[in-house]
C-alpha atoms as a PDB file:
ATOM      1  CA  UNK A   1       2.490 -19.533 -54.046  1.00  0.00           C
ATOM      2  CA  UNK A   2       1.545 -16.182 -52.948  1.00  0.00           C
ATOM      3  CA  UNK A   3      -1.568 -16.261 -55.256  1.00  0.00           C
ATOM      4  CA  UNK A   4      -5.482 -14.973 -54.819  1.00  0.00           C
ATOM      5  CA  UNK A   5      -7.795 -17.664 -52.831  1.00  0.00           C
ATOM      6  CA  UNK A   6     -11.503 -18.071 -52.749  1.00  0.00           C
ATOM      7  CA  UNK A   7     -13.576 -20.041 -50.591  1.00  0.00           C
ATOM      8  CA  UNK A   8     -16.734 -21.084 -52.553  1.00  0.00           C
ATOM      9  CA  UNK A   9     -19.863 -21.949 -50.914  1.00  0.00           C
ATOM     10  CA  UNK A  10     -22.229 -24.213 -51.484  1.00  0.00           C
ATOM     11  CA  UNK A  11     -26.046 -25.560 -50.852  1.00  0.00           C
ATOM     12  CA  UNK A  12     -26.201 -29.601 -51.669  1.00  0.00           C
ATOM     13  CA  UNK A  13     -24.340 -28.516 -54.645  1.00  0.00           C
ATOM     14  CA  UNK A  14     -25.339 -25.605 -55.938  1.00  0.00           C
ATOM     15  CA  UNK A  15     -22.399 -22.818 -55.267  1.00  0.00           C
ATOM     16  CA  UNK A  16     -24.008 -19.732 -53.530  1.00  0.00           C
ATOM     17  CA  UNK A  17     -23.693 -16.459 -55.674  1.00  0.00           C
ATOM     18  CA  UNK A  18     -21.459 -14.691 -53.085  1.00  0.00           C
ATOM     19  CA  UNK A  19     -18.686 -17.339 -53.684  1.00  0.00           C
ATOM     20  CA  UNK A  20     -19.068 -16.304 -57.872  1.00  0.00           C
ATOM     21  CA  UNK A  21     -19.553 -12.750 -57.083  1.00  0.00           C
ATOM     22  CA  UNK A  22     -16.275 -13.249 -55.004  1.00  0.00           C
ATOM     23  CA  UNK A  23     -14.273 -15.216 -57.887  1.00  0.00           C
ATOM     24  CA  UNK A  24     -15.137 -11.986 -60.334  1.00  0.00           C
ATOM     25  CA  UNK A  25     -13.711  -9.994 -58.128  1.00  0.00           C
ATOM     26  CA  UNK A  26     -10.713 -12.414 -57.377  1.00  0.00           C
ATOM     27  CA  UNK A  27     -10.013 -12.501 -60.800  1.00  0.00           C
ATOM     28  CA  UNK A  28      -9.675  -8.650 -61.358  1.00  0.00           C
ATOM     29  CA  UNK A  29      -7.452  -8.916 -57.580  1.00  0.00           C
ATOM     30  CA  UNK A  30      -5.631 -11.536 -59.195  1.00  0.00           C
ATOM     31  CA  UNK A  31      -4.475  -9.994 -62.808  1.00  0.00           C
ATOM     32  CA  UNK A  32      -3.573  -6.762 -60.731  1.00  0.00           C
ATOM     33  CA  UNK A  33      -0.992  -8.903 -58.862  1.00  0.00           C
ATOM     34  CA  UNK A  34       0.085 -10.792 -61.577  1.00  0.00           C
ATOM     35  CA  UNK A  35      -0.990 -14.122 -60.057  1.00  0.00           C
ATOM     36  CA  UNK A  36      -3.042 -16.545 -60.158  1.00  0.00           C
ATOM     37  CA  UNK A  37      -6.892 -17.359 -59.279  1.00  0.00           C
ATOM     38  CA  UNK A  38      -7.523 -20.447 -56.656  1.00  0.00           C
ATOM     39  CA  UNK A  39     -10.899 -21.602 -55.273  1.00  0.00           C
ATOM     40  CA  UNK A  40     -11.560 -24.469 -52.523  1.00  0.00           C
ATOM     41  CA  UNK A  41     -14.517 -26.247 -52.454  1.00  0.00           C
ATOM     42  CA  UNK A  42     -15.770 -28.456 -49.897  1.00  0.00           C
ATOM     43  CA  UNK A  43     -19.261 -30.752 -49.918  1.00  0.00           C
ATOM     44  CA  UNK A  44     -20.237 -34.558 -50.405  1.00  0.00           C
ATOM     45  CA  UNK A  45     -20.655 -36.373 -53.423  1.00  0.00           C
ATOM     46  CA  UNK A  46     -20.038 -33.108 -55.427  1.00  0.00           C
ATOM     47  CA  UNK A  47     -17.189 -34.066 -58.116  1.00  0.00           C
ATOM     48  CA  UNK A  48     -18.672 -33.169 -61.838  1.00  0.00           C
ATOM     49  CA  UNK A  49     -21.394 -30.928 -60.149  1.00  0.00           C
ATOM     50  CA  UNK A  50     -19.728 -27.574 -59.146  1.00  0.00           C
ATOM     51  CA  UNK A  51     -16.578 -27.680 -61.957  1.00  0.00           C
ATOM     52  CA  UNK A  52     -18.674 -25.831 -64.255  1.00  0.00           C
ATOM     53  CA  UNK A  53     -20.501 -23.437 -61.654  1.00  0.00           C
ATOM     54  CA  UNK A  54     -16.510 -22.214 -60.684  1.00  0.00           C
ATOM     55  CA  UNK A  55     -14.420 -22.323 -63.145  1.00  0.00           C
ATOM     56  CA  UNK A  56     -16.142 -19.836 -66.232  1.00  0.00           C
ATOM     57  CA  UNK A  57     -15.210 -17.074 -63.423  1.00  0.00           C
ATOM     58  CA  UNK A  58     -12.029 -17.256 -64.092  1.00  0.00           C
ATOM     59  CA  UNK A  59     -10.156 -19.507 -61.678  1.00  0.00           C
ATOM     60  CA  UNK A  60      -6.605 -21.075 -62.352  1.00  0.00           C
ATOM     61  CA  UNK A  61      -7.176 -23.824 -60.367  1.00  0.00           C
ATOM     62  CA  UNK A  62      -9.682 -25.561 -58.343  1.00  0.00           C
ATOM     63  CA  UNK A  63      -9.717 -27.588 -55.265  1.00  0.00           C
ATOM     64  CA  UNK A  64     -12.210 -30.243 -54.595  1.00  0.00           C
ATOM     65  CA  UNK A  65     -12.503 -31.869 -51.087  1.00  0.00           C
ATOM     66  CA  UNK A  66     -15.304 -34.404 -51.382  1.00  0.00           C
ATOM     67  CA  UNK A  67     -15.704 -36.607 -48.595  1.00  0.00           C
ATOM     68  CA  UNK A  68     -18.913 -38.036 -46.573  1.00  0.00           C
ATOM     69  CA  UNK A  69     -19.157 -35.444 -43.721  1.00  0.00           C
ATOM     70  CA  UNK A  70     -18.088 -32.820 -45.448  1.00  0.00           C
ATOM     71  CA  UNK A  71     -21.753 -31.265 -46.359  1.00  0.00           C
ATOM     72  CA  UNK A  72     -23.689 -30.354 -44.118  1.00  0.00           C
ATOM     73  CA  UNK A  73     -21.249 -27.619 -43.283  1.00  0.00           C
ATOM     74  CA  UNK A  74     -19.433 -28.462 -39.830  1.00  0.00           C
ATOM     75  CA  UNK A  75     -16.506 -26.076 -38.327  1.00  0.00           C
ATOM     76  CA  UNK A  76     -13.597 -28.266 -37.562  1.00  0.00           C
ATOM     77  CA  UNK A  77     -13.376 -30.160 -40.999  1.00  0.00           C
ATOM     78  CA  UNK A  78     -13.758 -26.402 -42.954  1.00  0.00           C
ATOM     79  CA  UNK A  79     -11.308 -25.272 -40.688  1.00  0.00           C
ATOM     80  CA  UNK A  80      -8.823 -28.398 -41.177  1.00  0.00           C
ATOM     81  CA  UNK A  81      -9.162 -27.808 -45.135  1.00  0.00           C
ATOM     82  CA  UNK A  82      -8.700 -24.109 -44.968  1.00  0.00           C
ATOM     83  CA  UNK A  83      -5.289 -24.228 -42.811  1.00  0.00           C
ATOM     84  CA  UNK A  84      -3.626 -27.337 -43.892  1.00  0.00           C
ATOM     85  CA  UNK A  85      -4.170 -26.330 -47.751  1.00  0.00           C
ATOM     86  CA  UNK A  86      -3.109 -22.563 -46.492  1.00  0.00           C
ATOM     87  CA  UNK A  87      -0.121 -23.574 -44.779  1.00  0.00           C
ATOM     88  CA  UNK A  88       1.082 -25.543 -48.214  1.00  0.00           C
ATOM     89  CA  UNK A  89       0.295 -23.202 -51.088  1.00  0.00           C
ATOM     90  CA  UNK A  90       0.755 -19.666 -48.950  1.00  0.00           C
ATOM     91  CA  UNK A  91      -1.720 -17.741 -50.567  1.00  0.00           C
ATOM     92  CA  UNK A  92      -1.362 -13.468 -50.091  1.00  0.00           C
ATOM     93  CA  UNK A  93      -5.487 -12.957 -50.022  1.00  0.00           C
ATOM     94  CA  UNK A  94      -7.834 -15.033 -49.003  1.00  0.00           C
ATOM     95  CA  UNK A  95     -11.767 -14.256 -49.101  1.00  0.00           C
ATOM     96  CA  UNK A  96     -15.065 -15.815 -48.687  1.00  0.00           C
ATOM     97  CA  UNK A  97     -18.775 -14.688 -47.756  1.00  0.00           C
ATOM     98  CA  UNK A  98     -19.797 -12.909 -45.000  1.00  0.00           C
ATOM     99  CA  UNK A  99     -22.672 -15.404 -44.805  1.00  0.00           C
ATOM    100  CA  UNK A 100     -23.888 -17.238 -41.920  1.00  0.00           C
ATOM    101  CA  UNK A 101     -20.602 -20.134 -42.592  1.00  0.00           C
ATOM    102  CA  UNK A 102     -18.479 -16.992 -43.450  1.00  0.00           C
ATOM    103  CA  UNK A 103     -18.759 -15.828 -40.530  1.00  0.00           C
ATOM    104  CA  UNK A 104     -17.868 -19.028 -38.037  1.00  0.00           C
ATOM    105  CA  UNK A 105     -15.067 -19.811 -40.767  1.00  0.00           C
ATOM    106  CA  UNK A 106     -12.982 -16.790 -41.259  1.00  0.00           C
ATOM    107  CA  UNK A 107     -12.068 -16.185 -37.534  1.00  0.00           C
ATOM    108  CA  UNK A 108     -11.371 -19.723 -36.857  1.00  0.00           C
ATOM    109  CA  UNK A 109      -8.930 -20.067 -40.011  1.00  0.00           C
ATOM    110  CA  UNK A 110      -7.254 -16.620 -39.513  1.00  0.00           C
ATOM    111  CA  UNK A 111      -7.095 -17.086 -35.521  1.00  0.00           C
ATOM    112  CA  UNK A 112      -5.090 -20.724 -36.698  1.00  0.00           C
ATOM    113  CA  UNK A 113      -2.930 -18.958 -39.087  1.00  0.00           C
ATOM    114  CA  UNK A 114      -2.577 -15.955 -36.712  1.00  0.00           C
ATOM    115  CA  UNK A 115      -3.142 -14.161 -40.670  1.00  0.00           C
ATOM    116  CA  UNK A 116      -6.274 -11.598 -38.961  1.00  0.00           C
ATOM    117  CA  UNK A 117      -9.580 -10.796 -40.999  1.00  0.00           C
ATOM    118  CA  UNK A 118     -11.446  -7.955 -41.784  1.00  0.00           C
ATOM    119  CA  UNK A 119     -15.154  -8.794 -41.641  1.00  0.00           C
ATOM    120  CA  UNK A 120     -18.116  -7.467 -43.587  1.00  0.00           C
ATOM    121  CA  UNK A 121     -16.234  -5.664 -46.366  1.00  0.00           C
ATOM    122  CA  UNK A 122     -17.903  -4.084 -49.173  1.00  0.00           C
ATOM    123  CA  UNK A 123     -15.233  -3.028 -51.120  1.00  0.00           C
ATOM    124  CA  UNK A 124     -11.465  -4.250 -52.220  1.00  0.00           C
ATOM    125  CA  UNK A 125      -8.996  -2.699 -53.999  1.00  0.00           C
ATOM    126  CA  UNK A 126      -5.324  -2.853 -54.189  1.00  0.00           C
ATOM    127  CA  UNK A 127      -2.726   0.058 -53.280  1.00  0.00           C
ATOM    128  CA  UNK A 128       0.202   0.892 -51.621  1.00  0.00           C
ATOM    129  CA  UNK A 129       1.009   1.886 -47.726  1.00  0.00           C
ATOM    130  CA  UNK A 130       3.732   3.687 -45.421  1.00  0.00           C
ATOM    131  CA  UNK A 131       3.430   3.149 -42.143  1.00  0.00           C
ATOM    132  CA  UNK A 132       3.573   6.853 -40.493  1.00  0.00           C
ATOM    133  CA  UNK A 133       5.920   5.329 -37.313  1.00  0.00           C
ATOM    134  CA  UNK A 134       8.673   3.559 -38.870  1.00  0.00           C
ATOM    135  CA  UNK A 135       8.398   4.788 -42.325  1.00  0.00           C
ATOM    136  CA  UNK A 136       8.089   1.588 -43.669  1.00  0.00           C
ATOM    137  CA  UNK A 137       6.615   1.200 -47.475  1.00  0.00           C
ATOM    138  CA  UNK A 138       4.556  -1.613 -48.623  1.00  0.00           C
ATOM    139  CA  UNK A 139       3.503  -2.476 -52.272  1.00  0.00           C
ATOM    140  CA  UNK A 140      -0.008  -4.219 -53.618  1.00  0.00           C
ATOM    141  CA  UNK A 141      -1.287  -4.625 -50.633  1.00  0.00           C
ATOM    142  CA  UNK A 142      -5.333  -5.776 -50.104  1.00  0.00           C
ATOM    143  CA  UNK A 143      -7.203  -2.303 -49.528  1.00  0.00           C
ATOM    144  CA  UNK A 144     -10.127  -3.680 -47.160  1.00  0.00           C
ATOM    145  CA  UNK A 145     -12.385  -1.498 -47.148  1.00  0.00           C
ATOM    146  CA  UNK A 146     -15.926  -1.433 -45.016  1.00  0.00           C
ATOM    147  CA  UNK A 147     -18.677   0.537 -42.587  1.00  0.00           C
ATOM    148  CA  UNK A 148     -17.687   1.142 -39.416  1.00  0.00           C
ATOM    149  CA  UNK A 149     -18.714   3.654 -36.505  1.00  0.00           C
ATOM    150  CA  UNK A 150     -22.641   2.458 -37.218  1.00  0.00           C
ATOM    151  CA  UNK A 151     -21.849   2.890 -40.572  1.00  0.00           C
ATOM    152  CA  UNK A 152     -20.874   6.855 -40.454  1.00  0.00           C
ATOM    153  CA  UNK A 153     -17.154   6.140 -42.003  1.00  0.00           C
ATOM    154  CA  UNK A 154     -15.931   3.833 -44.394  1.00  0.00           C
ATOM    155  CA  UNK A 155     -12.621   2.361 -43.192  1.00  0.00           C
ATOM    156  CA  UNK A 156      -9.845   1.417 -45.061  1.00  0.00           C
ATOM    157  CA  UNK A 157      -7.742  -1.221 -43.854  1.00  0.00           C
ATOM    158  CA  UNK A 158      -4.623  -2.720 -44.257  1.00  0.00           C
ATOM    159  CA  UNK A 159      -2.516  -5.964 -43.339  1.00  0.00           C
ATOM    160  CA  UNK A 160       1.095  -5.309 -44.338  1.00  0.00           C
ATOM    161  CA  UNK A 161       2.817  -8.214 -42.552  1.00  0.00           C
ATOM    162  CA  UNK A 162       0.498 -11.842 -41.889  1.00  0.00           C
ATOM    163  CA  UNK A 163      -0.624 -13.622 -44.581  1.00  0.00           C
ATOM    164  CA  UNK A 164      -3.230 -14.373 -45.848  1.00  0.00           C
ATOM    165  CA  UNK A 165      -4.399 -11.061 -46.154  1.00  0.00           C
ATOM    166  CA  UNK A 166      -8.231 -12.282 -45.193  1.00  0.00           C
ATOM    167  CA  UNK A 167     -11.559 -10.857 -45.654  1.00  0.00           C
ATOM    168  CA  UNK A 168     -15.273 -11.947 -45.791  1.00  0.00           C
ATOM    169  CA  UNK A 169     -17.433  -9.596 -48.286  1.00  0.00           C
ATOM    170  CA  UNK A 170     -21.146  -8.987 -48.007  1.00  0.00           C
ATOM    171  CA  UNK A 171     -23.357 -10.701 -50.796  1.00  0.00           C
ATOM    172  CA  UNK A 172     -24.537  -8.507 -53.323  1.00  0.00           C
ATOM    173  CA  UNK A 173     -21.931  -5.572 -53.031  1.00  0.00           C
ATOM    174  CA  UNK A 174     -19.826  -6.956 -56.318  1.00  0.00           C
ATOM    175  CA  UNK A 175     -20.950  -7.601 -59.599  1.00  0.00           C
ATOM    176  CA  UNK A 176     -20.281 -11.256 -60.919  1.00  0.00           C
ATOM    177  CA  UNK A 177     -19.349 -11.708 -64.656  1.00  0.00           C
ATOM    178  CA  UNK A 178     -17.957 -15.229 -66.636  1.00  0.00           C
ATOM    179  CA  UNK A 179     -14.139 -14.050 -67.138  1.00  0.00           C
ATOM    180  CA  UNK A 180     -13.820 -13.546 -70.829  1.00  0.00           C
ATOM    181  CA  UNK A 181      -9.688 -14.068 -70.981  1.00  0.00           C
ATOM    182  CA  UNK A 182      -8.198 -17.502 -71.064  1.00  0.00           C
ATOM    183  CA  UNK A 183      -7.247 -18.807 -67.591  1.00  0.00           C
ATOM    184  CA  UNK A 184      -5.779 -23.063 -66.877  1.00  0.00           C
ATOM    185  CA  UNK A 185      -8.798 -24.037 -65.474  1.00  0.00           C
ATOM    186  CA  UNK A 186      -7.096 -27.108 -64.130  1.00  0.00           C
ATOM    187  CA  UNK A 187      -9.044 -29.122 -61.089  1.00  0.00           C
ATOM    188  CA  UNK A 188      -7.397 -31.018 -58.025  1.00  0.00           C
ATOM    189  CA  UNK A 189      -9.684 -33.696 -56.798  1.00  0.00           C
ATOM    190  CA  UNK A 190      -7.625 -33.593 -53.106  1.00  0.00           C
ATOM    191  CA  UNK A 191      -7.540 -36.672 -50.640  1.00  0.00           C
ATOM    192  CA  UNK A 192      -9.873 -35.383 -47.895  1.00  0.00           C
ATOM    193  CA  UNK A 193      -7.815 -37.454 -45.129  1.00  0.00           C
ATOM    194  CA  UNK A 194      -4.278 -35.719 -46.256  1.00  0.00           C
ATOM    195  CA  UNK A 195      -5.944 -32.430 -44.837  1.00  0.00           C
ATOM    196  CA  UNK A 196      -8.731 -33.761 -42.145  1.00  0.00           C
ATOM    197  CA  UNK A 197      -8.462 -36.028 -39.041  1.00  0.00           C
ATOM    198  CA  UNK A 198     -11.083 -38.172 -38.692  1.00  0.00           C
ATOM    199  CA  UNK A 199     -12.108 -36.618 -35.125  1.00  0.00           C
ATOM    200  CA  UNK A 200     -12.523 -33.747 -37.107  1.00  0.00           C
ATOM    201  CA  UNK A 201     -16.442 -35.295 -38.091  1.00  0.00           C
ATOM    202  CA  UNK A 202     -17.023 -36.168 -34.527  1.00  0.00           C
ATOM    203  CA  UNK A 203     -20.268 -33.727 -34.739  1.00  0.00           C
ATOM    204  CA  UNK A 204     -22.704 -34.813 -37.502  1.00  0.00           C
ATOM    205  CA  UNK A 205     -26.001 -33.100 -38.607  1.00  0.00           C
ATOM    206  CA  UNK A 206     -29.165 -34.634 -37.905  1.00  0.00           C
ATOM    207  CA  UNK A 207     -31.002 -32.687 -40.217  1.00  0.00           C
ATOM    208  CA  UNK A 208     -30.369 -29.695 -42.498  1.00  0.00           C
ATOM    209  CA  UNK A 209     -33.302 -27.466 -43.754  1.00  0.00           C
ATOM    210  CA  UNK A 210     -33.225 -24.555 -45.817  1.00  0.00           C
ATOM    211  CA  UNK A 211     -36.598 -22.399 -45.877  1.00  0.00           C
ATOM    212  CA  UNK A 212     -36.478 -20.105 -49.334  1.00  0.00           C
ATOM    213  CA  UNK A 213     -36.890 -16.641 -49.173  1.00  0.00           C
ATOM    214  CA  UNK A 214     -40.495 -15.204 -49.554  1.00  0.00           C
ATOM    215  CA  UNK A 215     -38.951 -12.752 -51.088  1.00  0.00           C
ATOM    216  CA  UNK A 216     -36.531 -11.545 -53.178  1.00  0.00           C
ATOM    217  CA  UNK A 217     -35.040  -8.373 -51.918  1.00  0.00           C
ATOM    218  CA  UNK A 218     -31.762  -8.936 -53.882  1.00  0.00           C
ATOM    219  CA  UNK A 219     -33.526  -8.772 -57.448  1.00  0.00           C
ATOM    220  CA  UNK A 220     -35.905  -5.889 -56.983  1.00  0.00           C
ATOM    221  CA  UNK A 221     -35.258  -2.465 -58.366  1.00  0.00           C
ATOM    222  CA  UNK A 222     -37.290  -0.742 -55.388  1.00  0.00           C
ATOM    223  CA  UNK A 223     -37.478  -1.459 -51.521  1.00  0.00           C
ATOM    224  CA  UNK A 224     -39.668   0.307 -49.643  1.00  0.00           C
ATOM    225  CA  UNK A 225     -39.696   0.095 -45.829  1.00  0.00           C
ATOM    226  CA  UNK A 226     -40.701   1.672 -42.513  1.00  0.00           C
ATOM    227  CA  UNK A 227     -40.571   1.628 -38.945  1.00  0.00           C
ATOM    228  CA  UNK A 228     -41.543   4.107 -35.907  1.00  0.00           C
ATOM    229  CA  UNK A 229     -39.750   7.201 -37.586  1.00  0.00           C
ATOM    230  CA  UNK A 230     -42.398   7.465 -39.967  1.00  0.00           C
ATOM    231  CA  UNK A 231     -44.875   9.013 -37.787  1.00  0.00           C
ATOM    232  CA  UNK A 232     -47.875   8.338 -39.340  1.00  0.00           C
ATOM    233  CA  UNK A 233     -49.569   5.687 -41.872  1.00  0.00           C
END
């Protein structure tokens, strides 16, 4: 109850680095609240393949939904995981990638759990707030923090009274790091049709194709580009 959830992505099954980059940062959320790390993961034929990509970041416990169906990535069986498992454990944050499935993921689970989300975040922290109308004082609250205006302020943002406290975070902003303390490590192989309907898989992929990146942005020390505002060659 109450603890720090993680949404971990995955390709076939290889987790993406956002979802471990996430789980570092869950973990440090996590021993600042005094509370456990969780992760969900959802794919097909996937049990002994991801364990050992999740659980060296430090997570408490794992969740494994691994059903036919459930990779490609679809909506409404995500969705059904996300809220059902939500409604039962009651986590207080809840994040995952602002990535392509991030982003069709988070509003559909926080618009079911009526919980809100704050998109795009590139920071987190924890902290306290008063709310300046009713004087009102909240403790350990999620500090979401991200652009806004075009990028001209950084907002900080707050959710003192739905839960989970959700956000997506950008790939690449946080550092990820095997968690060096001891943690339980203990894995729930869950029974996909305790959480799903089967009219949930109603829409099935065809075919799923993933071109790789010419090139690789993320690892270089130096990007150069330029546009109109140049002026000249």
């Amino acid at each position: 109850m109450n603890n720090v959830f993680v949404y971990c992505e995955i390709e076939g099954t290889t987790v993406a680095e956002v979802s471990q980059e996430l789980l570092t940062k869950g973990r440090k959320l996590a021993n600042q609240l005094n509370v456990e790390l969780h992760a969900i993961v959802a794919g097909t034929n996937i049990k002994g393949k991801v364990e050992d990509q999740i659980l060296p970041y430090g997570v408490d416990k794992l969740f494994v939904f691994d059903a036919p169906g459930l990779f490609p990535y679809t909506s409404v069986p995500h969705t059904d995981i996300l809220v059902n498992l939500f409604k039962e454990q009651q986590p207080q944050i809840a994040l995952m990638g602002a990535t392509v499935i991030g982003r069709d993921l988070g509003p559909r689970v926080s618009s079911s759990l009526t919980s809100g989300l704050t998109a795009d975040c590139t920071q987190l922290e924890i902290g306290d707030h008063t709310d300046a109308k009713t004087g009102a004082e909240y403790t350990n609250l999620l500090y979401q923090i991200r652009p806004a205006f075009g990028g001209n302020i950084v907002a900080t943002i707050v959710n003192p009274d739905h839960r989970p406290q959700m956000a997506t975070v950008r790939s690449g902003v946080m550092q990820k790091a095997i968690y060096e303390g001891s943690c339980k490590k203990e894995v729930v192989y869950a029974e996909v049709g305790k959480y799903v309907s089967p009219e949930a898989f109603v829409v099935k992929v065809l075919d799923h194709h993933v071109e790789a990146a010419k090139h690789n942005l993320k690892g270089a020390k130096i990007v150069v580009a330029g546009g109109y505002g140049m002026g000249s060659k």
